[in-house]
Protein backbone atom coordinates (compact mmCIF):
# COMPACT_ATOMS: atom_id res chain seq x y z
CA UNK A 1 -0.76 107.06 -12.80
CA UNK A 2 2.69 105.73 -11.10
CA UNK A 3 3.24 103.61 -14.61
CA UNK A 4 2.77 106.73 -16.51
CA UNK A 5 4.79 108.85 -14.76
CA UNK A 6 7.39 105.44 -15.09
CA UNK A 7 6.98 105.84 -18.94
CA UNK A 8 7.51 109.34 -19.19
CA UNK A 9 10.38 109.17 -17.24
CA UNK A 10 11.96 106.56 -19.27
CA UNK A 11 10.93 108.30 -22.99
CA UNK A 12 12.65 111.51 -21.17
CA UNK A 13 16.07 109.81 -20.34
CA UNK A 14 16.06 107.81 -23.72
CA UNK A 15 15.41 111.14 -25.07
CA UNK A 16 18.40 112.90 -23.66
CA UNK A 17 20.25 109.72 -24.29
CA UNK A 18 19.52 109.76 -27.93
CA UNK A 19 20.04 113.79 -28.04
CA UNK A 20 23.58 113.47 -26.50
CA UNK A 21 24.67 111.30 -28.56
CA UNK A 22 23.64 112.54 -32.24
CA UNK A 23 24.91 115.75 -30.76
CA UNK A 24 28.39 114.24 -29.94
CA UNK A 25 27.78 112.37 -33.54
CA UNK A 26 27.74 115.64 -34.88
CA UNK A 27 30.08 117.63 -33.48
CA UNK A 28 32.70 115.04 -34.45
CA UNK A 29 31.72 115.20 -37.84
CA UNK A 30 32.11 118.56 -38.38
CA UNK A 31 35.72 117.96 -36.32
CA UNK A 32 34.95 119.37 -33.26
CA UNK A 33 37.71 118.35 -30.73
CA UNK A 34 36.73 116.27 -27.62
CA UNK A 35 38.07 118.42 -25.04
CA UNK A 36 35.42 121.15 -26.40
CA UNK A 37 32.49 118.57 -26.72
CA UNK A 38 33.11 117.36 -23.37
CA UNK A 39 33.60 120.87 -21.60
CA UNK A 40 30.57 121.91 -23.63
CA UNK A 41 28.31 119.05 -22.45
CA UNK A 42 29.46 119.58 -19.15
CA UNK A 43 28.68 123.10 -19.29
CA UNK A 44 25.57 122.70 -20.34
CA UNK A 45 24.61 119.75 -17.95
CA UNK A 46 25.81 121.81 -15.05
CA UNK A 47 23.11 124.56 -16.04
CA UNK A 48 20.13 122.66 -16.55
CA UNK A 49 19.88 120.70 -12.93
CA UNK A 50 17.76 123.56 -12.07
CA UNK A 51 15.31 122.93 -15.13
CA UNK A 52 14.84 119.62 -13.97
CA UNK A 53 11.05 119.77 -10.77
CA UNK A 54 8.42 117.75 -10.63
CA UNK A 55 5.52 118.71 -13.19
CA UNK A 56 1.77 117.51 -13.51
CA UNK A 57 1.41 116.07 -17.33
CA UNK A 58 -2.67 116.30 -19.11
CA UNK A 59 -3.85 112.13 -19.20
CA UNK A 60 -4.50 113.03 -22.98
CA UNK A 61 -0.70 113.81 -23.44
CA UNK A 62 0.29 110.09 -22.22
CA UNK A 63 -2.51 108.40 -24.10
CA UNK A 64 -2.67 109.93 -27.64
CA UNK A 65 0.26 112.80 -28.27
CA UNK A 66 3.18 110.54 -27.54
CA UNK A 67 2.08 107.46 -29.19
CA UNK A 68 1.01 109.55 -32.69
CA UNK A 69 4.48 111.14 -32.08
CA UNK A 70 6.52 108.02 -31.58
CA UNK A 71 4.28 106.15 -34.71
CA UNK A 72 4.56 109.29 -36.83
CA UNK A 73 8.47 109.22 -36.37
CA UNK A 74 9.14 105.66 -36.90
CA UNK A 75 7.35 105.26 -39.98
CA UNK A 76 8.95 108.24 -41.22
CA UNK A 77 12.46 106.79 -40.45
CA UNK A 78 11.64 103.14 -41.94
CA UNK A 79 13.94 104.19 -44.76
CA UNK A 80 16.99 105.44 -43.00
CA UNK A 81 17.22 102.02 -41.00
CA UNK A 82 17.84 100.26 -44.05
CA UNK A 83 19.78 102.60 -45.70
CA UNK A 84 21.84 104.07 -42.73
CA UNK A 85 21.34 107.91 -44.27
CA UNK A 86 18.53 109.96 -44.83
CA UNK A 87 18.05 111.69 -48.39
CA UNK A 88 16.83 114.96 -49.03
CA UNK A 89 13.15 114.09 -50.03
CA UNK A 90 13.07 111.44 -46.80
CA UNK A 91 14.47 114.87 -44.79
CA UNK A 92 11.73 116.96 -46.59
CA UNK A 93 8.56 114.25 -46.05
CA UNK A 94 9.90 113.99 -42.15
CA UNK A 95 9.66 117.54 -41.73
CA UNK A 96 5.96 117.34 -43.62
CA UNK A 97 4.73 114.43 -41.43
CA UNK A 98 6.01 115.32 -38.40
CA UNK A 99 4.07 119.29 -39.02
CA UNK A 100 0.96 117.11 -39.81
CA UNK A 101 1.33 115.14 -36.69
CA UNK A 102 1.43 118.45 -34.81
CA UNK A 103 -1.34 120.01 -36.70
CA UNK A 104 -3.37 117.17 -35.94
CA UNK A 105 -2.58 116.95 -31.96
CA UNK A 106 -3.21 120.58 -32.04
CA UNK A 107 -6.76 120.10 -33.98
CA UNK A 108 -7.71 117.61 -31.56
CA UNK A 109 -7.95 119.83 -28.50
């Protein structure tokens, strides 16, 4: 169970990691100064320390919803690594597949 709770630890800080920095991504794409992203990301860090306790997580979640997640996502994303964008129908069949990939976690319990 220590090597689970390793990997879950890890997918949650790549997680973060990977939501930081599309967020920053964003905001300086839509030409969002850096004094605001930074006092923003600060402000929000600062609040969620208290979010952050140890929690039990259900054997199934480790051994089938994350990998169908993670497999789900990265064939759905296949085309934006070549092509460095994502089109509107690649948008629309991510939002499909990942839905199915809920429904079916979901059906399975």
């Amino acid at each position: 169970m220590a090597c689970s709770a390793s990997v879950l630890k890890v997918s949650f800080l790549l997680g973060a990691r990977f939501l930081l920095d599309s967020g920053v991504e964003i905001a300086r794409s839509l030409g969002v100064s850096e004094a605001v992203i930074a006092l923003t990301l600060f402000a929000v860090g600062s609040s969620q320390t208290g979010l952050i306790q140890p929690f039990a997580v259900d054997p199934r979640v480790l051994q089938a919803d994350i990998p169908l997640s993670v497999v789900t996502m990265g064939i759905l994303f296949v085309p934006a690594l070549f092509t460095r964008r994502i089109d509107r129908w690649q948008g629309l069949l991510t939002i499909i597949g990942y839905i199915l990939c809920l429904l079916f976690i979901i059906g399975v319990r």
